[in-house]
C-alpha atoms as a PDB file:
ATOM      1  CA  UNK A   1    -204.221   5.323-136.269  1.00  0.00           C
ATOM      2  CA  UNK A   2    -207.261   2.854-136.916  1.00  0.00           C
ATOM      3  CA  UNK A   3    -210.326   3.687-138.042  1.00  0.00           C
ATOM      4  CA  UNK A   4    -213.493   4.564-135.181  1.00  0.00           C
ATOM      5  CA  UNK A   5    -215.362   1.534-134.846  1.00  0.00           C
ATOM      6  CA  UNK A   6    -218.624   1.452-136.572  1.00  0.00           C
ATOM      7  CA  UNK A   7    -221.708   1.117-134.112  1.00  0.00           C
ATOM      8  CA  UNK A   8    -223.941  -1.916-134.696  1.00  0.00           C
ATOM      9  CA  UNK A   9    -227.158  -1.186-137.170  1.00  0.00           C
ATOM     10  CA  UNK A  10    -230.653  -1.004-135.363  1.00  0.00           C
ATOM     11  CA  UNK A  11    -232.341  -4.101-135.010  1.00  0.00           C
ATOM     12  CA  UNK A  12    -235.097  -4.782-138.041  1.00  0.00           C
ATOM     13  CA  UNK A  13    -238.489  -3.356-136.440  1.00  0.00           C
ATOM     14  CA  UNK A  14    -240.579  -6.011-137.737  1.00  0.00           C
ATOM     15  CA  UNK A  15    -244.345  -5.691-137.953  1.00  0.00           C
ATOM     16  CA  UNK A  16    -246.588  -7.517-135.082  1.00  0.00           C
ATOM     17  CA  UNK A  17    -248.095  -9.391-138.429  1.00  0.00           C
ATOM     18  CA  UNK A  18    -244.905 -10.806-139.344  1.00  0.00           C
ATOM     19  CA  UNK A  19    -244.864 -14.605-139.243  1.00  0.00           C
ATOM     20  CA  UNK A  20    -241.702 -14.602-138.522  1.00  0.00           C
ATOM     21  CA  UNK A  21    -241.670 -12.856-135.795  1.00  0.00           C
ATOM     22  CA  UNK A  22    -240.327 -14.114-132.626  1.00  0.00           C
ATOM     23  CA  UNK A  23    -242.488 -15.012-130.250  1.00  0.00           C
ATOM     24  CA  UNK A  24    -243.144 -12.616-127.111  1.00  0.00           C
ATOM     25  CA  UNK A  25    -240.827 -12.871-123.996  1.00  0.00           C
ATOM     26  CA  UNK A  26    -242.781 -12.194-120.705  1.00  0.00           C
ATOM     27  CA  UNK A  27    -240.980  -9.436-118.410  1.00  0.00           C
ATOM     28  CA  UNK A  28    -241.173  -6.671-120.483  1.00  0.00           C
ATOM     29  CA  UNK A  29    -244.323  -4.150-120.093  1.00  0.00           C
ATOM     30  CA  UNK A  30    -245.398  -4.586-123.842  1.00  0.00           C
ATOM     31  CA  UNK A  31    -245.690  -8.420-123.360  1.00  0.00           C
ATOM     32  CA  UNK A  32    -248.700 -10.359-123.825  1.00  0.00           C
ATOM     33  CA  UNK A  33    -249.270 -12.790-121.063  1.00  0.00           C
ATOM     34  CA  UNK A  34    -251.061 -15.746-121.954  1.00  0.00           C
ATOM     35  CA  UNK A  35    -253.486 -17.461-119.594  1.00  0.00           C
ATOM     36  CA  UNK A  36    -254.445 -21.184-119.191  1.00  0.00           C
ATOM     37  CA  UNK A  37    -258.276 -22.843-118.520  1.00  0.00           C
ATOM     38  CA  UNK A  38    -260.366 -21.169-116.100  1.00  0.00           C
ATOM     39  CA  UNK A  39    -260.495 -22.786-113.058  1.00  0.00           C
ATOM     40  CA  UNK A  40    -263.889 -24.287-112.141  1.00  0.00           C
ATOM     41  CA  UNK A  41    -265.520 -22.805-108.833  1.00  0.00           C
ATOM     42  CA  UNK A  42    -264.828 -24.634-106.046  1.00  0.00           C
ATOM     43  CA  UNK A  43    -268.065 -25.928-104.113  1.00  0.00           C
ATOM     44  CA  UNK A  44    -269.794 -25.149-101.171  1.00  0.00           C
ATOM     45  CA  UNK A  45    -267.398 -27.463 -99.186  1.00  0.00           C
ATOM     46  CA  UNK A  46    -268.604 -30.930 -97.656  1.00  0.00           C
ATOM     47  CA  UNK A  47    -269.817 -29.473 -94.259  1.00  0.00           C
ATOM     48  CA  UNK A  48    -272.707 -27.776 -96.176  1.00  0.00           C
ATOM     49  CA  UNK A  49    -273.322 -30.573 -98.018  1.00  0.00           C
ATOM     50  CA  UNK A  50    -274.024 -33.116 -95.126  1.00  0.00           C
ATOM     51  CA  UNK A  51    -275.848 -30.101 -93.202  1.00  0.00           C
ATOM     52  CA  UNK A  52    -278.072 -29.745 -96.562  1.00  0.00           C
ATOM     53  CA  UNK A  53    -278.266 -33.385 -97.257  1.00  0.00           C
ATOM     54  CA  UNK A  54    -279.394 -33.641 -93.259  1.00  0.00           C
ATOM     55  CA  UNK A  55    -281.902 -31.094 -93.788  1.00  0.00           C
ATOM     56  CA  UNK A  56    -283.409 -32.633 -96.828  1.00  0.00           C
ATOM     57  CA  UNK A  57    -283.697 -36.045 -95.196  1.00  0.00           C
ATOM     58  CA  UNK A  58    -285.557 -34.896 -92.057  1.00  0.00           C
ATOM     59  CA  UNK A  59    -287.957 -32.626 -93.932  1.00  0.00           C
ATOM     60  CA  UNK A  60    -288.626 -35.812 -96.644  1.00  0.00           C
ATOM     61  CA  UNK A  61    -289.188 -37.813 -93.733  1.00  0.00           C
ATOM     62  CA  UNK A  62    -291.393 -35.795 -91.462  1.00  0.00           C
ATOM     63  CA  UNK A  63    -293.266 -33.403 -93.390  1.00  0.00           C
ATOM     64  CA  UNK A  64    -293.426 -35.497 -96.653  1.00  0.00           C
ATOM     65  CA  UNK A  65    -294.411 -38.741 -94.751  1.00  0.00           C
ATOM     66  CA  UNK A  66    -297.104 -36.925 -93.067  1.00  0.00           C
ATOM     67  CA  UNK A  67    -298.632 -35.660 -95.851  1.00  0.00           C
ATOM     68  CA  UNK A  68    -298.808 -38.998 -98.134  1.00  0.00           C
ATOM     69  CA  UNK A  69    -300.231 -40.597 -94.589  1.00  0.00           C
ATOM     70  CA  UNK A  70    -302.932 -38.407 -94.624  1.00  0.00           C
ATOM     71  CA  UNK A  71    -303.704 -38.656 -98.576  1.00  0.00           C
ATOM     72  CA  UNK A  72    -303.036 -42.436 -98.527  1.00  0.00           C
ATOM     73  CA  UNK A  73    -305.800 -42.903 -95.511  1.00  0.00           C
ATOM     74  CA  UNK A  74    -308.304 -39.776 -97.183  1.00  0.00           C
ATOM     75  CA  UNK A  75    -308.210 -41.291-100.889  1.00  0.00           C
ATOM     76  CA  UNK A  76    -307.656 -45.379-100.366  1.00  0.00           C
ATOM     77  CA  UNK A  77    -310.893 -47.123-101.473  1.00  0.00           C
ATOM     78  CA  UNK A  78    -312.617 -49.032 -97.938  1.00  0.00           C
ATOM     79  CA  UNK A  79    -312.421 -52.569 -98.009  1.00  0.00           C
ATOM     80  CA  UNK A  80    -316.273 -53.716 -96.454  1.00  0.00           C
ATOM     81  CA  UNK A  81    -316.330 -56.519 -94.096  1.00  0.00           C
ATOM     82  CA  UNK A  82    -319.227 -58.328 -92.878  1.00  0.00           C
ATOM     83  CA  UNK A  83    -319.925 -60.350 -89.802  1.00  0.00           C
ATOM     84  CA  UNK A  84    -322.223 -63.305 -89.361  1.00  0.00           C
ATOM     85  CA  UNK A  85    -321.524 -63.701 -85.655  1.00  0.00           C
ATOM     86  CA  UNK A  86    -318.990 -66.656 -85.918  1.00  0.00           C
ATOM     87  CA  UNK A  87    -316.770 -65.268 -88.767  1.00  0.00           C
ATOM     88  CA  UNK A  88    -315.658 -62.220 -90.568  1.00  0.00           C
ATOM     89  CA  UNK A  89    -316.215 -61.951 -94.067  1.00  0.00           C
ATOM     90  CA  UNK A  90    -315.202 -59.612 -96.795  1.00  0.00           C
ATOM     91  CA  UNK A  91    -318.991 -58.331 -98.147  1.00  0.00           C
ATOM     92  CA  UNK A  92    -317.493 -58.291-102.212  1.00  0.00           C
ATOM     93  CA  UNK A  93    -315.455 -61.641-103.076  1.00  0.00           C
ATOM     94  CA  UNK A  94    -314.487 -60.065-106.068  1.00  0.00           C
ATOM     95  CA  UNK A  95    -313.820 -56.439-104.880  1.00  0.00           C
ATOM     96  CA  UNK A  96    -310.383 -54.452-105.814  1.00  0.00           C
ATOM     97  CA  UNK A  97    -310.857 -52.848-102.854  1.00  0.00           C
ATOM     98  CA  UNK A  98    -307.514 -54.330-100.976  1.00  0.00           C
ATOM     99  CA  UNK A  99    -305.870 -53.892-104.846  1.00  0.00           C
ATOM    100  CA  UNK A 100    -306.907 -50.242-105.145  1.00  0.00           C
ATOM    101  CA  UNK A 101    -305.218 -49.210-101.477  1.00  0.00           C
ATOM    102  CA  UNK A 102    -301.912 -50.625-102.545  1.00  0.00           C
ATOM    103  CA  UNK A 103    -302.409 -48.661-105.655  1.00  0.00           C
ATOM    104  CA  UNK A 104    -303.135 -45.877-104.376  1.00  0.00           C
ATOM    105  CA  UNK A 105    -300.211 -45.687-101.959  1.00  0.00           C
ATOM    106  CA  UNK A 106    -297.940 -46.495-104.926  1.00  0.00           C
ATOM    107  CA  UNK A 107    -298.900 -43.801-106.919  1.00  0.00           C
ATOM    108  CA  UNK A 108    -298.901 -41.176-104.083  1.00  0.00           C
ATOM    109  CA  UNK A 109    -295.437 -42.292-103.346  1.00  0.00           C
ATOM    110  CA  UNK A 110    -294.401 -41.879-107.540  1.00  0.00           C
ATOM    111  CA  UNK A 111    -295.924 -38.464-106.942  1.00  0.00           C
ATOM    112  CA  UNK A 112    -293.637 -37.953-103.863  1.00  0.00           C
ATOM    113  CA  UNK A 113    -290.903 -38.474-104.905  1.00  0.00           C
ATOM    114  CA  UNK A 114    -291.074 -36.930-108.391  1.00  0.00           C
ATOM    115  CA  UNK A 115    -292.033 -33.629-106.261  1.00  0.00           C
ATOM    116  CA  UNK A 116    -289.162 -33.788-103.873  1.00  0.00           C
ATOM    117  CA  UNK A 117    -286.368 -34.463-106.345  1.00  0.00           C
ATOM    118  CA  UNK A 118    -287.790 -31.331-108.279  1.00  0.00           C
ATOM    119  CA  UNK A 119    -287.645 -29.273-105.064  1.00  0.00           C
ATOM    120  CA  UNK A 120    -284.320 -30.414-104.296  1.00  0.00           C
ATOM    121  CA  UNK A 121    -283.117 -29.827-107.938  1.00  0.00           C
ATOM    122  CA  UNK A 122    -284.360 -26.383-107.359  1.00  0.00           C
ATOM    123  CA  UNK A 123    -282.910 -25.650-104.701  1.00  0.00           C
ATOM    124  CA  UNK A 124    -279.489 -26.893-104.834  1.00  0.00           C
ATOM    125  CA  UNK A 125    -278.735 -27.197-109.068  1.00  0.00           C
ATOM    126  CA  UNK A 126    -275.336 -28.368-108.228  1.00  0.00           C
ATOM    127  CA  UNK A 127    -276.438 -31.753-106.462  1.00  0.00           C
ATOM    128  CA  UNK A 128    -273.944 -33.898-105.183  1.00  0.00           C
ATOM    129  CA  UNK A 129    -273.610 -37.402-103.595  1.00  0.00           C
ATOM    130  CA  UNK A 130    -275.010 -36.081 -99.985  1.00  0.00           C
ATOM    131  CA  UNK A 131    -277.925 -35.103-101.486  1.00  0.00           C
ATOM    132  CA  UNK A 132    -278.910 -37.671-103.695  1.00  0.00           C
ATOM    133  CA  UNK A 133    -278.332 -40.354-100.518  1.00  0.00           C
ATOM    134  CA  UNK A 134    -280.552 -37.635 -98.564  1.00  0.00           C
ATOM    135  CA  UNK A 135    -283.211 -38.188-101.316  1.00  0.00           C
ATOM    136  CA  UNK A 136    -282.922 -41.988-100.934  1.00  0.00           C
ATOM    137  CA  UNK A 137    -283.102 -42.208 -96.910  1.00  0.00           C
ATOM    138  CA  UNK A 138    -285.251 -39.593 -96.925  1.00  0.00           C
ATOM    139  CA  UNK A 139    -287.839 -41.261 -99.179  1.00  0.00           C
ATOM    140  CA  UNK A 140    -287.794 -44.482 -97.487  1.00  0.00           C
ATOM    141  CA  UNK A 141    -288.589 -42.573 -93.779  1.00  0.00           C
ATOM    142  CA  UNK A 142    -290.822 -40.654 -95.473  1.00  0.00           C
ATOM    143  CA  UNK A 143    -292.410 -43.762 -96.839  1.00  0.00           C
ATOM    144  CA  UNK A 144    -292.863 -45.933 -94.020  1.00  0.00           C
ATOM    145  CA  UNK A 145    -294.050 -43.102 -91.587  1.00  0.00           C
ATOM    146  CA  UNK A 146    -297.081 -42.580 -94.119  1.00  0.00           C
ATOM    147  CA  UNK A 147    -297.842 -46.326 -94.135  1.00  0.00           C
ATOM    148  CA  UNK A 148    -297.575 -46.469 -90.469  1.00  0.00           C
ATOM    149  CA  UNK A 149    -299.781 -43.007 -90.119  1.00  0.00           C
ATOM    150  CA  UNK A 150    -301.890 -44.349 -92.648  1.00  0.00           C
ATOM    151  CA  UNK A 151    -302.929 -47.785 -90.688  1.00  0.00           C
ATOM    152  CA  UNK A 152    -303.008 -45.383 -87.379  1.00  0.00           C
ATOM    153  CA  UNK A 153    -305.651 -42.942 -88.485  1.00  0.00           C
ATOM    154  CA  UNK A 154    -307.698 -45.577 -90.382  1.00  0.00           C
ATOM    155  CA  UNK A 155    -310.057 -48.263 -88.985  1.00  0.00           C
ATOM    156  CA  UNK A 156    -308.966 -50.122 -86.478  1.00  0.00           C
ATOM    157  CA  UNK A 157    -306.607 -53.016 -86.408  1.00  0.00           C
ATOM    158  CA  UNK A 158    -309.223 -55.344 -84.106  1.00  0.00           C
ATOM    159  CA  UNK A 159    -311.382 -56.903 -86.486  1.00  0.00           C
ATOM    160  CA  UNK A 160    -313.015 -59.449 -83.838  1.00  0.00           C
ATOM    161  CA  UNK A 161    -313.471 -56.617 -81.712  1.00  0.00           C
ATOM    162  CA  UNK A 162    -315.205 -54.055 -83.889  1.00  0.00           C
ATOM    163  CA  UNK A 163    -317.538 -57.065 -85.737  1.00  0.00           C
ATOM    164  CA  UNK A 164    -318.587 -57.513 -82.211  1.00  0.00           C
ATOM    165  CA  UNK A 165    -319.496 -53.739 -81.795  1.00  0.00           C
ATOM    166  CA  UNK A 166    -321.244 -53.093 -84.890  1.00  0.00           C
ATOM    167  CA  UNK A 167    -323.594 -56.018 -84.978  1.00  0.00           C
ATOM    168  CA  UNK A 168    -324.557 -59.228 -86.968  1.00  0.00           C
ATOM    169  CA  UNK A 169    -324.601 -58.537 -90.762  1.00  0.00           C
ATOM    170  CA  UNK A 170    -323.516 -54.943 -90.486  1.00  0.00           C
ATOM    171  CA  UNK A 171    -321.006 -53.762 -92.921  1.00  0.00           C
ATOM    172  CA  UNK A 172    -317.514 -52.038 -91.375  1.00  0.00           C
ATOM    173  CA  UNK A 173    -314.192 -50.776 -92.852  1.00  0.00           C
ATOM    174  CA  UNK A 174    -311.212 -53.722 -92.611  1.00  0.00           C
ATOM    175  CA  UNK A 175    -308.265 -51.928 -91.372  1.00  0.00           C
ATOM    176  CA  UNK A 176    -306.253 -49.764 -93.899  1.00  0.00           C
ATOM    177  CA  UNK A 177    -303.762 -52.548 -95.032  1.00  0.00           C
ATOM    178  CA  UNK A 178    -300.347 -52.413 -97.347  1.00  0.00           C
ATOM    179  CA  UNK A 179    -300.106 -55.629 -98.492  1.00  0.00           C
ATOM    180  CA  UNK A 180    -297.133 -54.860-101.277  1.00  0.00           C
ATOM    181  CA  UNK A 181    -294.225 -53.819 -98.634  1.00  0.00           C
ATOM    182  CA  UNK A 182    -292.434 -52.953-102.050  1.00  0.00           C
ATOM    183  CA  UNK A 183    -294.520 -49.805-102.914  1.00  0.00           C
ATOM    184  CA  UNK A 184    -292.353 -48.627 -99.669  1.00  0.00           C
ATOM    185  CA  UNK A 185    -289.034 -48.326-102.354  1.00  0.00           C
ATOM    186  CA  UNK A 186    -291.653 -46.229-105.230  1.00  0.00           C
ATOM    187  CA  UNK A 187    -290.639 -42.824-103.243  1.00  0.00           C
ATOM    188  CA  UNK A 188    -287.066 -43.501-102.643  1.00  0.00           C
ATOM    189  CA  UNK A 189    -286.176 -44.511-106.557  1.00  0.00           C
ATOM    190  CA  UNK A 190    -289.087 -42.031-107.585  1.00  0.00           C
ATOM    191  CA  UNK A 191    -286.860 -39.534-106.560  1.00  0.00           C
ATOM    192  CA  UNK A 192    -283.279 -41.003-107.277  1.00  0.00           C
ATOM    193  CA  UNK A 193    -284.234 -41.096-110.954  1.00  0.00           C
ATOM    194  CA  UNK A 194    -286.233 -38.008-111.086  1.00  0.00           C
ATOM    195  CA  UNK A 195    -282.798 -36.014-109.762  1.00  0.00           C
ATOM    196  CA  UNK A 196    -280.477 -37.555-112.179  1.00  0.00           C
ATOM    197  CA  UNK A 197    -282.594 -36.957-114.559  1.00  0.00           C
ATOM    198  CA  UNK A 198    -282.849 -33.263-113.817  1.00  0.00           C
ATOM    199  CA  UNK A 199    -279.128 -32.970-113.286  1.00  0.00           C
ATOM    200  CA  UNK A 200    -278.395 -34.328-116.542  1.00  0.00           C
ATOM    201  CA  UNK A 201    -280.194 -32.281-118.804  1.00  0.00           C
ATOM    202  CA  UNK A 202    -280.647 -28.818-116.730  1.00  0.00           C
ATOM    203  CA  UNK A 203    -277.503 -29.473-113.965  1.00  0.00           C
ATOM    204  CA  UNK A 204    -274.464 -27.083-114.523  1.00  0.00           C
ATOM    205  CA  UNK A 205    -271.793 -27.759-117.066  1.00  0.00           C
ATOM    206  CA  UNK A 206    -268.346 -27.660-116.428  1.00  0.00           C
ATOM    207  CA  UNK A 207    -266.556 -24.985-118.384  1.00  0.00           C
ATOM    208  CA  UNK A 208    -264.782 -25.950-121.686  1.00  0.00           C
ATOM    209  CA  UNK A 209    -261.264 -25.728-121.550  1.00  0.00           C
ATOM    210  CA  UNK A 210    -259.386 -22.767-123.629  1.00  0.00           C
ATOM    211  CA  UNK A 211    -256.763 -22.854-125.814  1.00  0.00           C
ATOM    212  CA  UNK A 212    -253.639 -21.113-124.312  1.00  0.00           C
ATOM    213  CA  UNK A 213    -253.231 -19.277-127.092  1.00  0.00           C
ATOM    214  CA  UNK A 214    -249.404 -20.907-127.959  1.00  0.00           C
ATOM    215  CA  UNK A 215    -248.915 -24.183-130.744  1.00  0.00           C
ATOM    216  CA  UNK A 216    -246.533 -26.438-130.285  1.00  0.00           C
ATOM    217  CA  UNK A 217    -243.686 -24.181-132.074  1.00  0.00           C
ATOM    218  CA  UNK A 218    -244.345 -21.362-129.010  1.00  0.00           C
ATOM    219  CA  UNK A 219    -245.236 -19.067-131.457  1.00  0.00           C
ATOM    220  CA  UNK A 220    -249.267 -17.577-130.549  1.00  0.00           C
ATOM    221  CA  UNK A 221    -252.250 -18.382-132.138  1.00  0.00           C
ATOM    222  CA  UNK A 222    -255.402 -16.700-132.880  1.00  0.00           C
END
């Protein structure tokens, strides 16, 4: 007769602390799972951008060129003019006049677009290539619409014509007048900078990535 065989001893419990400890399997209900990076949320999708990037250009254009129209013709200095019945002549040789209504229209137009890149930062923190080419267009509608409103409501274009009406040596208003077509870009880059300026130091962050939790041996980490 042989002996019984002898059963196998009990595995070693070893203590969750031991460093020698195998790492944990997955499959069993007492095993950790380990999880990677959150994933970053996905965006509003690129329909809503264009519709949002549509909607900022046509309010910039309308509603923002209409208003720097209207405080480009209400705060631009008058240039006099003076007629002696042959010739039209401007009443100060040495006026800023004509100097102070490009000015003015430039810095309007800095104010512009400083205030619509801080709406639209506002409003949509996340940015995004539609809307910053939104700002751009926008800013250069918006910008020519006020000069063109601006000429519209001021004097009129006819100089002959109104140094006729008013008389020999009477002073009149020349026509409102932008004589540096570049103050038409100051709203347009105004507001390109302004944004990225906004996005970079207040924008979202993407989240830092986690460590899974597992070095190089598979063994976890704390």
């Amino acid at each position: 007769m042989t002996a019984p065989l002898t059963p196998p001893p009990p595995p070693h419990n070893q203590s969750p602390d031991d460093p020698w400890a195998p790492p944990p399997t997955g499959g069993g209900s007492g095993a950790e799972t380990w999880y990677g990076p959150e994933e970053p949320p996905a965006g509003p999708g690129l329909r809503t951008e264009l519709i949002e990037a549509a909607v900022v250009t046509v309010v910039m254009a309308l509603v923002g060129g209409a208003l720097l129209g209207i405080l480009w013709w209400w705060l631009a200095p008058h240039v006099p003019l003076v007629s002696d019945g042959s010739a039209v002549y401007f009443k100060e040789t040495e006026g800023e006049q004509a100097v102070g209504v490009d000015g003015t229209f430039t810095l309007l137009a800095l104010g512009a677009g400083a205030l619509s890149a801080l709406v639209v930062f506002l409003l949509r923190r996340r940015g995004g290539v539609p809307l910053v080419v939104a700002l751009m267009v926008g800013g250069l509608l918006g910008a020519v619409l006020a000069w063109r409103l601006g000429v519209w409501l001021g004097p009129g274009t006819d100089v002959a014509a109104r140094a006729k009406e008013v008389g020999r040596g009477v002073t009149f208003s020349a026509p409102l007048k932008l004589g540096a077509k570049g103050a038409l870009l100051v709203w347009p880059f105004a507001g390109l900078l302004v944004h990225l300026g906004l996005t970079a130091m207040f924008g979202p962050r993407d989240p830092e990535p986690r460590s899974s939790g597992v070095d190089k041996d598979g063994y976890g980490v704390a």
